[in-house]
C-alpha atoms as a PDB file:
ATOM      1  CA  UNK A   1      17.908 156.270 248.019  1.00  0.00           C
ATOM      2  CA  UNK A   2      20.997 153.346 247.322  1.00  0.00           C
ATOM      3  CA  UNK A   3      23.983 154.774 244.946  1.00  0.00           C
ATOM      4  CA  UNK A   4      22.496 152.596 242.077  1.00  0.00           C
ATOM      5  CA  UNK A   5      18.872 153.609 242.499  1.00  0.00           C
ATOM      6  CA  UNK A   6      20.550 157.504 242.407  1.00  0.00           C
ATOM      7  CA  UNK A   7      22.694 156.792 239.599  1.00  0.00           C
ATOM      8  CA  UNK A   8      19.727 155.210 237.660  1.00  0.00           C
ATOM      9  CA  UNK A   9      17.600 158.373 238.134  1.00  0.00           C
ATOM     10  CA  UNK A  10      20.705 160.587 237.048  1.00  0.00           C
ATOM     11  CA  UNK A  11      20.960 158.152 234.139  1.00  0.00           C
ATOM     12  CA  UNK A  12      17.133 158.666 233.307  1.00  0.00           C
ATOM     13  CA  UNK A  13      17.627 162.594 233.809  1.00  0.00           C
ATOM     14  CA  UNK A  14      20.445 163.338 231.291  1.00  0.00           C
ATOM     15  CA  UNK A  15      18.745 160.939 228.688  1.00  0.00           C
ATOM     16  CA  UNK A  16      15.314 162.633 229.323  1.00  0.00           C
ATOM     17  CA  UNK A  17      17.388 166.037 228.599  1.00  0.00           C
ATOM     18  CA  UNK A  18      18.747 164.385 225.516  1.00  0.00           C
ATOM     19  CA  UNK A  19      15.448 162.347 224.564  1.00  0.00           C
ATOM     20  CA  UNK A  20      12.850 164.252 226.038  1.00  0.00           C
ATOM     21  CA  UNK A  21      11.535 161.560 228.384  1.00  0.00           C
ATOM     22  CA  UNK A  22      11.855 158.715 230.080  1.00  0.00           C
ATOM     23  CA  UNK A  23      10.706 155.363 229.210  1.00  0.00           C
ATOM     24  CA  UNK A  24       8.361 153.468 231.589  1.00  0.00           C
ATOM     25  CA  UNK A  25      11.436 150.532 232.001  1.00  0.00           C
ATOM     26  CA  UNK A  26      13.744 153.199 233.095  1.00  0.00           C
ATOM     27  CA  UNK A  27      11.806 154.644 235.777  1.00  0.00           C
ATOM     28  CA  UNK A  28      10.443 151.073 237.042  1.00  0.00           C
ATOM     29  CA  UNK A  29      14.076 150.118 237.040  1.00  0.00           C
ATOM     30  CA  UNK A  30      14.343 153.233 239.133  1.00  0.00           C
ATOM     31  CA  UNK A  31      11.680 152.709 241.757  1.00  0.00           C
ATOM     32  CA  UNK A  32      13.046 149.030 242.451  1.00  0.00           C
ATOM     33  CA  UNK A  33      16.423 148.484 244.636  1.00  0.00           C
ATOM     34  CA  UNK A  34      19.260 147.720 242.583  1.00  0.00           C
ATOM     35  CA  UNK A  35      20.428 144.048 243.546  1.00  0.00           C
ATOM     36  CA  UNK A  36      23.976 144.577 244.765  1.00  0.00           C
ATOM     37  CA  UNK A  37      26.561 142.150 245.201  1.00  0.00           C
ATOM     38  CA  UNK A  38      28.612 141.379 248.516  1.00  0.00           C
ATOM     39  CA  UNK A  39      31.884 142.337 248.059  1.00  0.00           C
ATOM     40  CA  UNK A  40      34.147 139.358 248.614  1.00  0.00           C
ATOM     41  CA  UNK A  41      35.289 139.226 251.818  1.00  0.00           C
ATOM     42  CA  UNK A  42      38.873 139.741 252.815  1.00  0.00           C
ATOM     43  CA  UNK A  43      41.540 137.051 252.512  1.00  0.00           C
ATOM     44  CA  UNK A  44      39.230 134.316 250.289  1.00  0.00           C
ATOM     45  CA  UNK A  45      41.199 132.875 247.940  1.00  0.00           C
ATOM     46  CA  UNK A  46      40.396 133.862 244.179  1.00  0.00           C
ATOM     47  CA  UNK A  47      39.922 129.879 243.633  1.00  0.00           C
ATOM     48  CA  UNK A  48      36.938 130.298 245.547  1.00  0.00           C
ATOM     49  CA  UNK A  49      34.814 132.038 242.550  1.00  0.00           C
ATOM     50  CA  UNK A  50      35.460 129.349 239.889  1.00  0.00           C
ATOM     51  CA  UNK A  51      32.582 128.245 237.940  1.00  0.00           C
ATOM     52  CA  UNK A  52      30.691 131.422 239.418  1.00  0.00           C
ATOM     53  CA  UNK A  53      30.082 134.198 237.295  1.00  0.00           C
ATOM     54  CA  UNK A  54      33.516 137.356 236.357  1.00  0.00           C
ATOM     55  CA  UNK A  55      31.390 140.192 238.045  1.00  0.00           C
ATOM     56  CA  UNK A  56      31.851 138.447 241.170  1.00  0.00           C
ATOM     57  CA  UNK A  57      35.268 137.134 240.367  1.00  0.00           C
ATOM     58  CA  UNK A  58      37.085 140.563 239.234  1.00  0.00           C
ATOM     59  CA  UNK A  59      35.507 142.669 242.456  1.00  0.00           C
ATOM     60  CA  UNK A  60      38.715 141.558 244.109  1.00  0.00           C
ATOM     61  CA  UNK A  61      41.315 142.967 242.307  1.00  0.00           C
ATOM     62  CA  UNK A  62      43.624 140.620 242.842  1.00  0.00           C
ATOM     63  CA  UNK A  63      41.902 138.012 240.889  1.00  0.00           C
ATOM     64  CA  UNK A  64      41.864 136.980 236.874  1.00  0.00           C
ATOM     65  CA  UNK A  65      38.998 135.341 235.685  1.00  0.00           C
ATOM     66  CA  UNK A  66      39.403 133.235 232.829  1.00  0.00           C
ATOM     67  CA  UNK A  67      36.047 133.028 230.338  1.00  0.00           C
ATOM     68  CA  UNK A  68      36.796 130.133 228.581  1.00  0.00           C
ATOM     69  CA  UNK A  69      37.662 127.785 231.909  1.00  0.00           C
ATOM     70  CA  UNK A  70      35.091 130.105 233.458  1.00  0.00           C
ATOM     71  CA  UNK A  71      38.161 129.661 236.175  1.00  0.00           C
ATOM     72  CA  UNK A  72      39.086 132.538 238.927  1.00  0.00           C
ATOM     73  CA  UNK A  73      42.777 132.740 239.850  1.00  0.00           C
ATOM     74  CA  UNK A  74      44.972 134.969 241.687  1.00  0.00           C
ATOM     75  CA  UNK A  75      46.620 137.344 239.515  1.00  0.00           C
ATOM     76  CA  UNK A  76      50.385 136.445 238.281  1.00  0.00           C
ATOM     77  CA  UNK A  77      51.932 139.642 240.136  1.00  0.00           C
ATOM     78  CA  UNK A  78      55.431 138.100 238.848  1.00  0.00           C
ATOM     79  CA  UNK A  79      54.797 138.903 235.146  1.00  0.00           C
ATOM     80  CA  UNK A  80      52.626 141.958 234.055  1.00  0.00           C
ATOM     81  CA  UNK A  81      51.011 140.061 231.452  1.00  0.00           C
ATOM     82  CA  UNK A  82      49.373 137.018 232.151  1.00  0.00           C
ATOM     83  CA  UNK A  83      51.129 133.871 229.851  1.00  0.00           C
ATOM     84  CA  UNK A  84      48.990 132.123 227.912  1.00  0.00           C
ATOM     85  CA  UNK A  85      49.449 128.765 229.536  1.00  0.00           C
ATOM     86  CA  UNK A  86      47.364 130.090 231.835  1.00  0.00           C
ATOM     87  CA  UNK A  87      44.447 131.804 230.178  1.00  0.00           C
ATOM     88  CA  UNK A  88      44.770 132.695 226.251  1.00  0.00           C
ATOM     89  CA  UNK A  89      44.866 136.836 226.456  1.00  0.00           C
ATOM     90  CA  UNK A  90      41.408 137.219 224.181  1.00  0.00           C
ATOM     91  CA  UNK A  91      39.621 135.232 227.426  1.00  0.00           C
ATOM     92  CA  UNK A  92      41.663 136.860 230.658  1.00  0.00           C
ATOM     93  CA  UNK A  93      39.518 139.145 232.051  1.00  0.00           C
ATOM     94  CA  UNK A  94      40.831 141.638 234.804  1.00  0.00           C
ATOM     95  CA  UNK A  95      39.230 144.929 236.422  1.00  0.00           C
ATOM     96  CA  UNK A  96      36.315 145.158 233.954  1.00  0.00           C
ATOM     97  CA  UNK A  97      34.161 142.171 232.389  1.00  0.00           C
ATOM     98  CA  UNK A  98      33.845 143.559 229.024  1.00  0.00           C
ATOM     99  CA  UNK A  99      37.134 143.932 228.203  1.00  0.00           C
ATOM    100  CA  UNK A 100      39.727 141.404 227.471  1.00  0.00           C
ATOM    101  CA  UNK A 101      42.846 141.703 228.060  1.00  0.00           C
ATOM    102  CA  UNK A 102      44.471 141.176 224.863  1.00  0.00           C
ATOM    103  CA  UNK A 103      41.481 144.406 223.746  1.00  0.00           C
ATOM    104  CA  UNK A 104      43.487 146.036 226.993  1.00  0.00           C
ATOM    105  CA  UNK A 105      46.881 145.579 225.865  1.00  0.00           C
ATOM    106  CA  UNK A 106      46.309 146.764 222.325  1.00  0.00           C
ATOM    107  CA  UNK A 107      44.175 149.752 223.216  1.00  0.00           C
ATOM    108  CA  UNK A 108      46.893 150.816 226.608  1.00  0.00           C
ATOM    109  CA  UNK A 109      49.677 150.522 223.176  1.00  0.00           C
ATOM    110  CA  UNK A 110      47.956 152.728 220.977  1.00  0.00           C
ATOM    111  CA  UNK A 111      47.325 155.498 223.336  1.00  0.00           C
ATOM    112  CA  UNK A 112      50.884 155.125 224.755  1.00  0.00           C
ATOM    113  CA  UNK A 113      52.134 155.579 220.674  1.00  0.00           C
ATOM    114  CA  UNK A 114      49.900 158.425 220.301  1.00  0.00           C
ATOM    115  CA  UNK A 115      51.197 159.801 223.525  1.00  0.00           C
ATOM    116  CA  UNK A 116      54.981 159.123 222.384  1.00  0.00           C
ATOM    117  CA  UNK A 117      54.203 160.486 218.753  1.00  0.00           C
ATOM    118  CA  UNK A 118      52.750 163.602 220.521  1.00  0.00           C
ATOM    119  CA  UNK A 119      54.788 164.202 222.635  1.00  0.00           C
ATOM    120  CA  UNK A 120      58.169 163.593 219.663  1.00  0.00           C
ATOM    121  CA  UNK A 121      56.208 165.724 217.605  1.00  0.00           C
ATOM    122  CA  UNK A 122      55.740 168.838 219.843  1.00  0.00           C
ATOM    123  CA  UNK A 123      59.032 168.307 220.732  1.00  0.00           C
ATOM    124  CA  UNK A 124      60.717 168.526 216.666  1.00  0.00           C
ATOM    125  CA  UNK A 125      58.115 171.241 216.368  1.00  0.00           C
ATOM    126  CA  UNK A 126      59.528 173.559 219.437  1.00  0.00           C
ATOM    127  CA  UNK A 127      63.062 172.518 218.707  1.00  0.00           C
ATOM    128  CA  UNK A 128      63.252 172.636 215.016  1.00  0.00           C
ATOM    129  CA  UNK A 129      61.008 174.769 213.671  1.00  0.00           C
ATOM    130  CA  UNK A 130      60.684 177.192 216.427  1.00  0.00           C
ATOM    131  CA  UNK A 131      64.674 177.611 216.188  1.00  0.00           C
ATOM    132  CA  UNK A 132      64.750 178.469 212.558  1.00  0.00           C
ATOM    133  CA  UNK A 133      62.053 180.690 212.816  1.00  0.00           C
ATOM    134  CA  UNK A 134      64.078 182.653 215.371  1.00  0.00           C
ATOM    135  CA  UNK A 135      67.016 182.622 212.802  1.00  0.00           C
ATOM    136  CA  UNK A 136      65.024 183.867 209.995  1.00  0.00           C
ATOM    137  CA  UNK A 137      63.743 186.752 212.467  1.00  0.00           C
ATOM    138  CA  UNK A 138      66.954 187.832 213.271  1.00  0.00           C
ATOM    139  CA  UNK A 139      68.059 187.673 209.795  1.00  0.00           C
ATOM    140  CA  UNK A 140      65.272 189.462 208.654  1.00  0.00           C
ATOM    141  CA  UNK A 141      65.980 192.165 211.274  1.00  0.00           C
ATOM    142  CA  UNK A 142      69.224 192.821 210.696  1.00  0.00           C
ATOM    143  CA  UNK A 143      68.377 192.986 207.151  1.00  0.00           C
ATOM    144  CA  UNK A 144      65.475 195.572 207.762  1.00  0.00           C
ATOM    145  CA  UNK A 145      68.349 197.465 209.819  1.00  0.00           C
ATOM    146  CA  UNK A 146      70.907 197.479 207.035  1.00  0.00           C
ATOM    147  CA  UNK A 147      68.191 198.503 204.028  1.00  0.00           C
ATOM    148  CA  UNK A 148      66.945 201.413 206.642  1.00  0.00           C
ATOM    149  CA  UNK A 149      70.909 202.356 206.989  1.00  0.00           C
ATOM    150  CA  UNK A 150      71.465 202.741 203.094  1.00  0.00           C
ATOM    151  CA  UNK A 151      68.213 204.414 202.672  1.00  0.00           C
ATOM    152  CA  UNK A 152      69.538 206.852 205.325  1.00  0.00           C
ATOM    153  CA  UNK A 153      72.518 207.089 203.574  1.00  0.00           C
ATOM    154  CA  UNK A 154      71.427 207.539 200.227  1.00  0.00           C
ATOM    155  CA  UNK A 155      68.777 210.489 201.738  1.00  0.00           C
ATOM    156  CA  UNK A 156      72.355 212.504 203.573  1.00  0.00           C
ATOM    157  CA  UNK A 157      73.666 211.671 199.786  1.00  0.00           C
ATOM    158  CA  UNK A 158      71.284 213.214 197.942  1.00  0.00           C
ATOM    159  CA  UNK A 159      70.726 216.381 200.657  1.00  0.00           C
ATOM    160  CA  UNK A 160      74.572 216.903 199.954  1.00  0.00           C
ATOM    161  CA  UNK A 161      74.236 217.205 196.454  1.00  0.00           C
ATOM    162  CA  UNK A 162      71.198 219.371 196.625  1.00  0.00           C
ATOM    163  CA  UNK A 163      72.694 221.612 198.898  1.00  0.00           C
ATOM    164  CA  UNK A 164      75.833 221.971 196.677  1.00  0.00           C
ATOM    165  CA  UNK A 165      73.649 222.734 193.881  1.00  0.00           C
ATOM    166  CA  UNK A 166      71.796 225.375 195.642  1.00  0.00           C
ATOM    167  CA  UNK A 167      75.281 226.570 197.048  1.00  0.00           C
ATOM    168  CA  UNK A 168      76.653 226.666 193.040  1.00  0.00           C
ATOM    169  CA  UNK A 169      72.881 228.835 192.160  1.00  0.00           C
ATOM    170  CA  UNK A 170      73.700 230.989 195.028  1.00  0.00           C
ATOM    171  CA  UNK A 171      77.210 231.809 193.795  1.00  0.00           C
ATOM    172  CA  UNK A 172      75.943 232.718 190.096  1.00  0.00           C
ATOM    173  CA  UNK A 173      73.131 235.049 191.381  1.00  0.00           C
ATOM    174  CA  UNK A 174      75.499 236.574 194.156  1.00  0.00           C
ATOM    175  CA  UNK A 175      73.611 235.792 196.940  1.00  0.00           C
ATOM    176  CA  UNK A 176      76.570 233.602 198.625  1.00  0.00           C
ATOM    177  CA  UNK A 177      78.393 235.398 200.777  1.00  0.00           C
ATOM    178  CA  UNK A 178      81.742 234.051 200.031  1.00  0.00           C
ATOM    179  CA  UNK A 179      85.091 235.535 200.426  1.00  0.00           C
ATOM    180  CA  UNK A 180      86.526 234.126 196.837  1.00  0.00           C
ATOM    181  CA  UNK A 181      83.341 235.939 195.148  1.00  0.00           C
ATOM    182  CA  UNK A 182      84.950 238.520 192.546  1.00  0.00           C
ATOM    183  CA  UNK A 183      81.960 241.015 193.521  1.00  0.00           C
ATOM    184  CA  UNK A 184      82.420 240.988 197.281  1.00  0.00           C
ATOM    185  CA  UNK A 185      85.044 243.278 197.937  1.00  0.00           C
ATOM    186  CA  UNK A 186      82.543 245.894 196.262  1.00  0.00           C
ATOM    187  CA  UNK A 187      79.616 245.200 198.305  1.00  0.00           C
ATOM    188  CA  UNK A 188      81.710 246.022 201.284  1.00  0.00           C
ATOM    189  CA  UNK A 189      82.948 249.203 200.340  1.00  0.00           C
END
């Protein structure tokens, strides 16, 4: 089997998976060789495809068909864009029939501006907001640190106090052995 007759019957397979068959023009279409087009051979001049149709025009890439002249020129390598003295930008075709290049330029824009706005926003967002969030972390740890400190602080306070109240019990019952006790020069005896 040809490349087109092959990518015809892949064609009919994943819309058969999709549709559930094939139609009866798609697998006719398959069966019959694809008509294929010479290339153009090397070194004829672009001039050579005027007044024939873009599909033969644009297979040499160096060529810019015009649709409204239906003209086939070489391709101004001087200047990206093509100037419109040449070929208005909604009729310049180049790589692709389909698509003219003034469609071309607008889409390649947009996704470059998407890209840019992307990129400049991933950027802010990793810069910025990634940077402040490390601030408030830190912040928030050392204040987590200082809150546990006090709270340690306040516990050593208040086992202080408790043990001097138990000390001051101890004293009134006797059970303190303490040397400034009035009683405990008789225990001793």
């Amino acid at each position: 089997m040809e490349a087109a007759q092959w990518r015809l019957w892949a064609l009919c397979l994943s819309a058969s998976l999709f549709l559930g068959s094939c139609s009866a023009a798609e697998e006719e279409a398959a069966t019959q060789p694809a008509p294929t087009a010479a290339p153009p051979p090397v070194g004829q001049a672009c001039a050579a495809f005027s007044g024939k149709t873009c599909d033969q025009c644009i297979q040499n890439t160096s060529c810019l068909w015009c649709n409204k002249q239906s003209i086939c020129m070489d391709y101004p390598v001087r200047s990206i864009i093509p100037s419109s003295t040449l070929c208005p930008l909604s009729e310049a075709r180049w790589g692709v029939c389909w698509v003219n290049f003034q469609a071309l330029i607008i889409s390649m824009a947009v996704v470059a501006g998407l890209l840019l706005l992307t990129i400049a926003s991933c950027c802010c967002y990793c810069c910025c907001c990634r940077g402040r969030r490390r601030g408030r972390l830190a912040e928030e740890e050392e204040r987590f640190i200082r809150d546990q400190e006090e709270k340690r602080l306040q516990s050593l306070q208040r086992k202080h106090e408790r043990k001097a109240k138990h000390d001051e019990i101890r004293k009134k019952y006797g059970l303190l052995q303490d040397s400034d006790h009035p009683y405990s020069r008789y225990e001793n005896e």
